[in-house]
PDB file of N, CA and C in Angstrom:
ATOM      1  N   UNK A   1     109.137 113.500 101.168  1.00  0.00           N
ATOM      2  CA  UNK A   1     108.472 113.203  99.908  1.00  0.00           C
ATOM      3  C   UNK A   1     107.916 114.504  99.331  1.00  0.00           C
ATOM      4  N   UNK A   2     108.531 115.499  99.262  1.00  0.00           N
ATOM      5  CA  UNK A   2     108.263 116.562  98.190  1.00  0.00           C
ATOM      6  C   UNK A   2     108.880 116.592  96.965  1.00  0.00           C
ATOM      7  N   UNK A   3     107.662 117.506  96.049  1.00  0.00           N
ATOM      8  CA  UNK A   3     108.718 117.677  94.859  1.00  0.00           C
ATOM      9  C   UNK A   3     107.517 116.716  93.389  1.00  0.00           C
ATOM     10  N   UNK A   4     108.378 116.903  92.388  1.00  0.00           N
ATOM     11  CA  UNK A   4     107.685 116.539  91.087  1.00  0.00           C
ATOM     12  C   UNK A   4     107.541 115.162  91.302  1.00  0.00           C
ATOM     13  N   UNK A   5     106.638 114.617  91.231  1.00  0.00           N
ATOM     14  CA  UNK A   5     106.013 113.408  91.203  1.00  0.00           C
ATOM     15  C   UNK A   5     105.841 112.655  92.557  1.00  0.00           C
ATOM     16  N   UNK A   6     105.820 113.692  93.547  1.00  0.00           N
ATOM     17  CA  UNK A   6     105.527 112.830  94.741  1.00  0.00           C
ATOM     18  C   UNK A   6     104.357 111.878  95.547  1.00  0.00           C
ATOM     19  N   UNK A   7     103.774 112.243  94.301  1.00  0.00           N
ATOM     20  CA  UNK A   7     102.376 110.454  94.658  1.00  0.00           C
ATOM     21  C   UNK A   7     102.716 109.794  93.794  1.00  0.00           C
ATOM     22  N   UNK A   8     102.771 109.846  92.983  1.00  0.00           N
ATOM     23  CA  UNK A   8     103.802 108.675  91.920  1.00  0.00           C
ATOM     24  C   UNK A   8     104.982 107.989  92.585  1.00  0.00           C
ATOM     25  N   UNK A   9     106.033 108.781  93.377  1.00  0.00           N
ATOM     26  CA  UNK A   9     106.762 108.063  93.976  1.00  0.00           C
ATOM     27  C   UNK A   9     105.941 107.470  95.358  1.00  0.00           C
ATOM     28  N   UNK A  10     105.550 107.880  95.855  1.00  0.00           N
ATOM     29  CA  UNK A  10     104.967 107.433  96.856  1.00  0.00           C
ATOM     30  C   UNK A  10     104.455 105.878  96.777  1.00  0.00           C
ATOM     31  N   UNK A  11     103.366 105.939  95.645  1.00  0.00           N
ATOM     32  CA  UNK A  11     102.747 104.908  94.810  1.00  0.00           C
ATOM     33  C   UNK A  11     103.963 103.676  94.608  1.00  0.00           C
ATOM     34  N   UNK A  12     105.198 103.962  94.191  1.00  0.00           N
ATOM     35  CA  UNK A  12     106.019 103.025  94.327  1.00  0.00           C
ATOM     36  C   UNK A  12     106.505 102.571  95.248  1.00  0.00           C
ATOM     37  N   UNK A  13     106.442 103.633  96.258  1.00  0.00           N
ATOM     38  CA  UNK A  13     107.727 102.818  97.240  1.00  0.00           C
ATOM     39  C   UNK A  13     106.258 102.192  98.390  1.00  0.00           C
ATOM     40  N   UNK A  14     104.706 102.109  97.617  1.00  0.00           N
ATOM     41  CA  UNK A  14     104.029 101.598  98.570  1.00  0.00           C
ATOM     42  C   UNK A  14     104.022  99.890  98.679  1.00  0.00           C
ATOM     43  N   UNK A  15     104.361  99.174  99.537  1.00  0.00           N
ATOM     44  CA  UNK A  15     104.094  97.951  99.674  1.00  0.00           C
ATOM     45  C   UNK A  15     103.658  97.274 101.006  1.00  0.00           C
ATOM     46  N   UNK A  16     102.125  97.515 100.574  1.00  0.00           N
ATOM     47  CA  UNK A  16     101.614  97.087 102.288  1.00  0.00           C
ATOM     48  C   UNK A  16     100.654  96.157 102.089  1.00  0.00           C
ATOM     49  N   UNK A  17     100.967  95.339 100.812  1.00  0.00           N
ATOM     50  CA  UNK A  17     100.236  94.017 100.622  1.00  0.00           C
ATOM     51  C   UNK A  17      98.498  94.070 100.237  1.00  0.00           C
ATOM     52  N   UNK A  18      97.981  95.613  99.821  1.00  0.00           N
ATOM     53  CA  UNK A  18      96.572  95.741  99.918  1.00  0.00           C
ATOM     54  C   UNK A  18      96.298  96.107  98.208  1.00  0.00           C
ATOM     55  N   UNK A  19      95.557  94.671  97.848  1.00  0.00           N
ATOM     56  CA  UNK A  19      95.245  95.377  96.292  1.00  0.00           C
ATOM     57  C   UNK A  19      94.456  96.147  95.697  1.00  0.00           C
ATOM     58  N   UNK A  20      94.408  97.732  96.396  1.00  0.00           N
ATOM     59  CA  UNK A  20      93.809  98.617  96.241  1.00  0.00           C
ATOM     60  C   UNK A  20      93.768  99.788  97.081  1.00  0.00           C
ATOM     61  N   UNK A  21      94.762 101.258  96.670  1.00  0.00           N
ATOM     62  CA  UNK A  21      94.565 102.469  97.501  1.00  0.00           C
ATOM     63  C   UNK A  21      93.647 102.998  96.916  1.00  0.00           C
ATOM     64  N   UNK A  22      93.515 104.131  97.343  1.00  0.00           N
ATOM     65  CA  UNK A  22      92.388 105.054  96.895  1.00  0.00           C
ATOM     66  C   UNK A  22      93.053 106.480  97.799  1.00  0.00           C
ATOM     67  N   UNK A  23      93.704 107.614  97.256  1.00  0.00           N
ATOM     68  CA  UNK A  23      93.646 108.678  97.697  1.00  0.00           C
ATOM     69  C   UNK A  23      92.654 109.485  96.875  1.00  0.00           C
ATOM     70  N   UNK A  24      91.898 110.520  98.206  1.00  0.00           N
ATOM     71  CA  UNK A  24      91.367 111.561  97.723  1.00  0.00           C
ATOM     72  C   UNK A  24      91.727 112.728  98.021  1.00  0.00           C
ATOM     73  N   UNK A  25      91.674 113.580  96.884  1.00  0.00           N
ATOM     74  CA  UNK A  25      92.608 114.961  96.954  1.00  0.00           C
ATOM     75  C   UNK A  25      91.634 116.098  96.327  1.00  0.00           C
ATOM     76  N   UNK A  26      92.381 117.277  96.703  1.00  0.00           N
ATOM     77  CA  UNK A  26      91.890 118.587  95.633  1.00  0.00           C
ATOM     78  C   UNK A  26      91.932 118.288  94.203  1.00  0.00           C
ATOM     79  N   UNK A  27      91.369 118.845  93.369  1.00  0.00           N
ATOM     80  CA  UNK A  27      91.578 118.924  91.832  1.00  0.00           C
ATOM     81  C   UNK A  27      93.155 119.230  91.565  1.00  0.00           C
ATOM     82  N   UNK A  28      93.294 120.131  92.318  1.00  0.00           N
ATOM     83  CA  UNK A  28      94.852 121.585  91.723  1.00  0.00           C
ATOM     84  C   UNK A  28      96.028 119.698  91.994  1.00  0.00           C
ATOM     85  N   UNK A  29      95.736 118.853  92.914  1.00  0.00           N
ATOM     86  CA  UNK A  29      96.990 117.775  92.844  1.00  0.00           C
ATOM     87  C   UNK A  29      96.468 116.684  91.764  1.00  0.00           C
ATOM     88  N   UNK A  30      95.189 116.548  91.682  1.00  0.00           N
ATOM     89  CA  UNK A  30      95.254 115.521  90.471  1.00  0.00           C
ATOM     90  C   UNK A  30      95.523 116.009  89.440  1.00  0.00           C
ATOM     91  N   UNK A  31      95.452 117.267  88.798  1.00  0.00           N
ATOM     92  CA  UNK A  31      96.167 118.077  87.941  1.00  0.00           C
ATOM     93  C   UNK A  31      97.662 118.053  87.703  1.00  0.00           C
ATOM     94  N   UNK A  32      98.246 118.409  89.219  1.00  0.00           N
ATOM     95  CA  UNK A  32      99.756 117.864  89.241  1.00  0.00           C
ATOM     96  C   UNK A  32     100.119 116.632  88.348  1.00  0.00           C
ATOM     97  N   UNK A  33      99.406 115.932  89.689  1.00  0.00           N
ATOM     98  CA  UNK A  33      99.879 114.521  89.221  1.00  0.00           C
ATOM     99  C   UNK A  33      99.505 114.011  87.211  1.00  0.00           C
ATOM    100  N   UNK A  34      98.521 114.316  87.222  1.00  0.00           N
ATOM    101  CA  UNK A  34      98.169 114.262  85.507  1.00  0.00           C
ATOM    102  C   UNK A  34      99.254 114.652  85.069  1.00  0.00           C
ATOM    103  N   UNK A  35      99.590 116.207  85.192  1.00  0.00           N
ATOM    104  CA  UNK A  35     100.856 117.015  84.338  1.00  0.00           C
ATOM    105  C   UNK A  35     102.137 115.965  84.582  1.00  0.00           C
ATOM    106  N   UNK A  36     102.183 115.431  85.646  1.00  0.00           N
ATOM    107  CA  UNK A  36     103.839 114.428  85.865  1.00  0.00           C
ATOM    108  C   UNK A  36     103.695 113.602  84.761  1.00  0.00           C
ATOM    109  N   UNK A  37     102.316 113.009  84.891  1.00  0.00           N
ATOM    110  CA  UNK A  37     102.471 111.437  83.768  1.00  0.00           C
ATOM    111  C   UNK A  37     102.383 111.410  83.001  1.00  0.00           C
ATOM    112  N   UNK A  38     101.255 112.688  82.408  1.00  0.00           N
ATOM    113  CA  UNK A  38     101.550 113.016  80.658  1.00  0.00           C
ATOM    114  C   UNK A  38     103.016 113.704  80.089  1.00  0.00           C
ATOM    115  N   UNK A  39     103.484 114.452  81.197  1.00  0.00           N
ATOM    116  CA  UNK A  39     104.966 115.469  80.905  1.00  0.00           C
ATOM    117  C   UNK A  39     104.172 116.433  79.564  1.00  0.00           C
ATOM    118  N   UNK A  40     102.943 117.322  79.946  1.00  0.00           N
ATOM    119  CA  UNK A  40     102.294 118.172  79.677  1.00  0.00           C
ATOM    120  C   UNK A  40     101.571 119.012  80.233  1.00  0.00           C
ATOM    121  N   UNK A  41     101.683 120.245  80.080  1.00  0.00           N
ATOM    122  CA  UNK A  41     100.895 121.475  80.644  1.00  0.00           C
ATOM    123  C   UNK A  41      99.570 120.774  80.583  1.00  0.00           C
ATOM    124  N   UNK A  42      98.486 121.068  81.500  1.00  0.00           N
ATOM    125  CA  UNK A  42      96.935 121.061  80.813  1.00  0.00           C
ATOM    126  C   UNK A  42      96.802 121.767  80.695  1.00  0.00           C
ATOM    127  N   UNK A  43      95.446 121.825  79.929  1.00  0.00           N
ATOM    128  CA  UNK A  43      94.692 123.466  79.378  1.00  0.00           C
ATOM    129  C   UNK A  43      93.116 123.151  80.205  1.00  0.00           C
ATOM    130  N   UNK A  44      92.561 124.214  79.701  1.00  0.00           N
ATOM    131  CA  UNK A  44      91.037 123.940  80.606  1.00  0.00           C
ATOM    132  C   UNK A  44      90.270 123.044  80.437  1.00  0.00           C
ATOM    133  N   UNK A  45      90.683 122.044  78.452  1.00  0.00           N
ATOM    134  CA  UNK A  45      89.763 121.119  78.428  1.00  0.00           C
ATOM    135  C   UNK A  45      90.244 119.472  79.261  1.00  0.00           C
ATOM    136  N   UNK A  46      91.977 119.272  79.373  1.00  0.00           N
ATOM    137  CA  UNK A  46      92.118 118.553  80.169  1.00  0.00           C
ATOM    138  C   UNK A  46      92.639 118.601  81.889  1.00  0.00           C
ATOM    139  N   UNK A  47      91.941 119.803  82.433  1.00  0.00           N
ATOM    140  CA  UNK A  47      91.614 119.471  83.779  1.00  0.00           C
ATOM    141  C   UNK A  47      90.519 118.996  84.544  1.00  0.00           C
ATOM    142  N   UNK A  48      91.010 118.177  85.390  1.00  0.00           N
ATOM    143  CA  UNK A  48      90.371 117.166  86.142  1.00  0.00           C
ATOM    144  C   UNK A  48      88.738 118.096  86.119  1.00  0.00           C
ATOM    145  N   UNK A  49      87.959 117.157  86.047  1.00  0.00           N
ATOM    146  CA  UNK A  49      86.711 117.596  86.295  1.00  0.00           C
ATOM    147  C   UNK A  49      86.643 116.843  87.914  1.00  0.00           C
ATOM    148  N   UNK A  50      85.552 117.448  88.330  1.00  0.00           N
ATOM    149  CA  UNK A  50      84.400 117.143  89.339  1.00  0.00           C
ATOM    150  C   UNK A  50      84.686 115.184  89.519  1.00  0.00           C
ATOM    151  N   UNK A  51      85.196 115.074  90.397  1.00  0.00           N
ATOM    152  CA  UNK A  51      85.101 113.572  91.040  1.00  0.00           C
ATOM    153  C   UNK A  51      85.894 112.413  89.715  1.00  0.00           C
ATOM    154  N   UNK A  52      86.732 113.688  88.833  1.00  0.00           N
ATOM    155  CA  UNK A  52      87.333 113.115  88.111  1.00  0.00           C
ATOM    156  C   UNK A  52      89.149 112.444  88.444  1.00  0.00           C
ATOM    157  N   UNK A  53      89.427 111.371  87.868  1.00  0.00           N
ATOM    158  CA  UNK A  53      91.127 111.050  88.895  1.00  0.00           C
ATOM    159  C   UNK A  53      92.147 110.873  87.232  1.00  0.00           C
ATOM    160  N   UNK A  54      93.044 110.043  88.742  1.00  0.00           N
ATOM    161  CA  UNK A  54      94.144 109.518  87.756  1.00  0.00           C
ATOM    162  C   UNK A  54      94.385 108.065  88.320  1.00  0.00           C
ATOM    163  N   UNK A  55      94.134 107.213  87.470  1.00  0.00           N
ATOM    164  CA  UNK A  55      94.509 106.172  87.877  1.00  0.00           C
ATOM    165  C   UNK A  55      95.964 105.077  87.882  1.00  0.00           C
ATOM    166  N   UNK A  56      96.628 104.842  88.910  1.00  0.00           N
ATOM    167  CA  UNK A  56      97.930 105.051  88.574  1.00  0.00           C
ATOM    168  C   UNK A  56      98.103 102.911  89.529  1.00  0.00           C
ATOM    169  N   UNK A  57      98.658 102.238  88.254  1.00  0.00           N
ATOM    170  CA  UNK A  57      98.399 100.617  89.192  1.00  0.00           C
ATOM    171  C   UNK A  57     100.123 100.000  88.655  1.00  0.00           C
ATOM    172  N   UNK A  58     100.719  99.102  89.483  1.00  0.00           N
ATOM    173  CA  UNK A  58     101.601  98.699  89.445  1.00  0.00           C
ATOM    174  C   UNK A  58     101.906  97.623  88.312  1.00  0.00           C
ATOM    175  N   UNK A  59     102.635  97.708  87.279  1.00  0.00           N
ATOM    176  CA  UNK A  59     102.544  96.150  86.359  1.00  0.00           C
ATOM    177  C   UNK A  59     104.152  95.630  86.975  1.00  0.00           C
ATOM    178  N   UNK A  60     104.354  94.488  86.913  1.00  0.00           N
ATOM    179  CA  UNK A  60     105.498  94.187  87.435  1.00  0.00           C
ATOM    180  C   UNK A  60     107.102  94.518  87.102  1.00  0.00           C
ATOM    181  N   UNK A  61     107.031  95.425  86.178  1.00  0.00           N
ATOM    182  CA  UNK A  61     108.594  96.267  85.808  1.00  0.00           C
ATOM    183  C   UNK A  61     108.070  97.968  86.219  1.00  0.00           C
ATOM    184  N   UNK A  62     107.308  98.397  87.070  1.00  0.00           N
ATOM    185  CA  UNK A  62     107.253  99.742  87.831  1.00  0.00           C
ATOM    186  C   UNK A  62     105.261 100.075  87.760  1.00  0.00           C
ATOM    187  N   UNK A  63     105.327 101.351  87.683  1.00  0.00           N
ATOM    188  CA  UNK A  63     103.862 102.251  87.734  1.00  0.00           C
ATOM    189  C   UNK A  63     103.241 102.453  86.468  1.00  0.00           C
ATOM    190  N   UNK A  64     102.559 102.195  86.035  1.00  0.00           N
ATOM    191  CA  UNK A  64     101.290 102.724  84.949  1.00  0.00           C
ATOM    192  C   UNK A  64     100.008 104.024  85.234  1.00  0.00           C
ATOM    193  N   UNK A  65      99.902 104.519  84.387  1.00  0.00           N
ATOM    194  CA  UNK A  65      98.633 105.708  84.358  1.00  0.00           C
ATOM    195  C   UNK A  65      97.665 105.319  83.593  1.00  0.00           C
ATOM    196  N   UNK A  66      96.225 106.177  83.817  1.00  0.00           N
ATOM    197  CA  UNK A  66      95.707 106.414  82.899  1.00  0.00           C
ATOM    198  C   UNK A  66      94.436 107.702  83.709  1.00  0.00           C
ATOM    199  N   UNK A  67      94.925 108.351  82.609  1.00  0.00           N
ATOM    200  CA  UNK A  67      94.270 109.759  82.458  1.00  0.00           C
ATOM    201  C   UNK A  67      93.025 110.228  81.648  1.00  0.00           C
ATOM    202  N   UNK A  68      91.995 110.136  81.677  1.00  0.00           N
ATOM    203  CA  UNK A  68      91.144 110.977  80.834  1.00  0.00           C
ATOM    204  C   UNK A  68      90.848 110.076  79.380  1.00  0.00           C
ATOM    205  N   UNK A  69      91.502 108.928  79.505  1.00  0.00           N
ATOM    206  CA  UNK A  69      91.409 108.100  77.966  1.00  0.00           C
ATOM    207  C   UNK A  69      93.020 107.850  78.008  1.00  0.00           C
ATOM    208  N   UNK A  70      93.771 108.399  77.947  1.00  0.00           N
ATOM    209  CA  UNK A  70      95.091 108.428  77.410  1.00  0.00           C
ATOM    210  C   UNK A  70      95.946 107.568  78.842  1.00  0.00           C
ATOM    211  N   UNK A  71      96.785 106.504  78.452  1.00  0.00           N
ATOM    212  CA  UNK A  71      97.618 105.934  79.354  1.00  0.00           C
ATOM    213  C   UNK A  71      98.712 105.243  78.814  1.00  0.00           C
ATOM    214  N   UNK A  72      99.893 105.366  80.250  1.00  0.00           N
ATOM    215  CA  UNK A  72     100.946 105.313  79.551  1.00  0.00           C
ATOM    216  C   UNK A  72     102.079 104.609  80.454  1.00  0.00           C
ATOM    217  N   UNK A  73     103.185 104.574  80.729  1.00  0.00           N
ATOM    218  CA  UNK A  73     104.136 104.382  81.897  1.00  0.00           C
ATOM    219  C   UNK A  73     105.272 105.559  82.325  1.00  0.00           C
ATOM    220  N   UNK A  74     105.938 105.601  83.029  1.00  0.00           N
ATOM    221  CA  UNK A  74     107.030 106.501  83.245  1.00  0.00           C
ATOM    222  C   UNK A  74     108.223 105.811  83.042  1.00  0.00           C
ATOM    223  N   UNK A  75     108.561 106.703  82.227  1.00  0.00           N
ATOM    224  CA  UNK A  75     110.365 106.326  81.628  1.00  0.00           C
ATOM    225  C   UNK A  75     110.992 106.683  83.007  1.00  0.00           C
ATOM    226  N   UNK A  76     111.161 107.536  83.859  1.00  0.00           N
ATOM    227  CA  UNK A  76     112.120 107.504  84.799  1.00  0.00           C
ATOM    228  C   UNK A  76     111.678 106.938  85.937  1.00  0.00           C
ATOM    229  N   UNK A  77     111.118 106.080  85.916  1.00  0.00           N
ATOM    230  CA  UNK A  77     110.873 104.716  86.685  1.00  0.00           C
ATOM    231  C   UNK A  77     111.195 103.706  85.702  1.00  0.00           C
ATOM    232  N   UNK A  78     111.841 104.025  84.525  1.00  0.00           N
ATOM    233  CA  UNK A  78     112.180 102.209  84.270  1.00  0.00           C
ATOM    234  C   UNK A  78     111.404 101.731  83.335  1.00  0.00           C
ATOM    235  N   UNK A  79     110.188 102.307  83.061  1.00  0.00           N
ATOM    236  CA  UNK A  79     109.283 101.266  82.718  1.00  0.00           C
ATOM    237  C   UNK A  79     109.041 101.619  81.063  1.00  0.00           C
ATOM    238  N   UNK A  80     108.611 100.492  80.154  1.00  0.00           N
ATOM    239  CA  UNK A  80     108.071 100.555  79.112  1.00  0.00           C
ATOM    240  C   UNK A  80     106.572 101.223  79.012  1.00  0.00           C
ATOM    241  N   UNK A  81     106.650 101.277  77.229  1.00  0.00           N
ATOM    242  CA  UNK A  81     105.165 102.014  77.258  1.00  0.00           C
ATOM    243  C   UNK A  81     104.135 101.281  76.944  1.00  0.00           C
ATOM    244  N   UNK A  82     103.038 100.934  77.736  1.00  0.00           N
ATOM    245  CA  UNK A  82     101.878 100.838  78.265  1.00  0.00           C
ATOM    246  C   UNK A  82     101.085 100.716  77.076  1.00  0.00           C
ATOM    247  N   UNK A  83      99.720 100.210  76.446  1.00  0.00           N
ATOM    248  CA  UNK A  83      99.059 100.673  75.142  1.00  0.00           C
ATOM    249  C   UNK A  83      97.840 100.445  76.047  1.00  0.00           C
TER     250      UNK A  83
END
């Protein structure tokens, strides 16, 4: 599981029946992961702050985000966009 979007994939291929993970990480990967789901560079005003995430939950045609206010789905998972 390396490579561009590998908690996102992860996140999908999780099915262990529990309605609710919670990883905690460095800033520099919730950053990653942000940059996968927006498919945007950040700049200094949208990196992760201090005990700040990404919240990423399953709707039943794939994965959903939401970042900082802004949320959405991933097209290369399949999925429609999110409002």
């Amino acid at each position: 599981m390396a490579g561009k979007g590998a908690i996102v994939s992860h996140l999908a291929e999780t099915h262990s029946g529990a309605d609710l993970h919670v990883f905690v990480t460095h800033d520099y990967l919730v950053g990653a992961t942000a940059r996968y789901c927006l498919g945007e560079k950040l700049s200094d005003e949208t990196w992760p702050g201090f005990l700040e995430c990404v919240v990423l939950w399953r709707e039943s045609d794939g994965v959903c985000f939401r970042y900082q206010g802004r949320q959405g789905c991933l097209p290369e998972m399949g999925l429609q966009d999110a409002q």
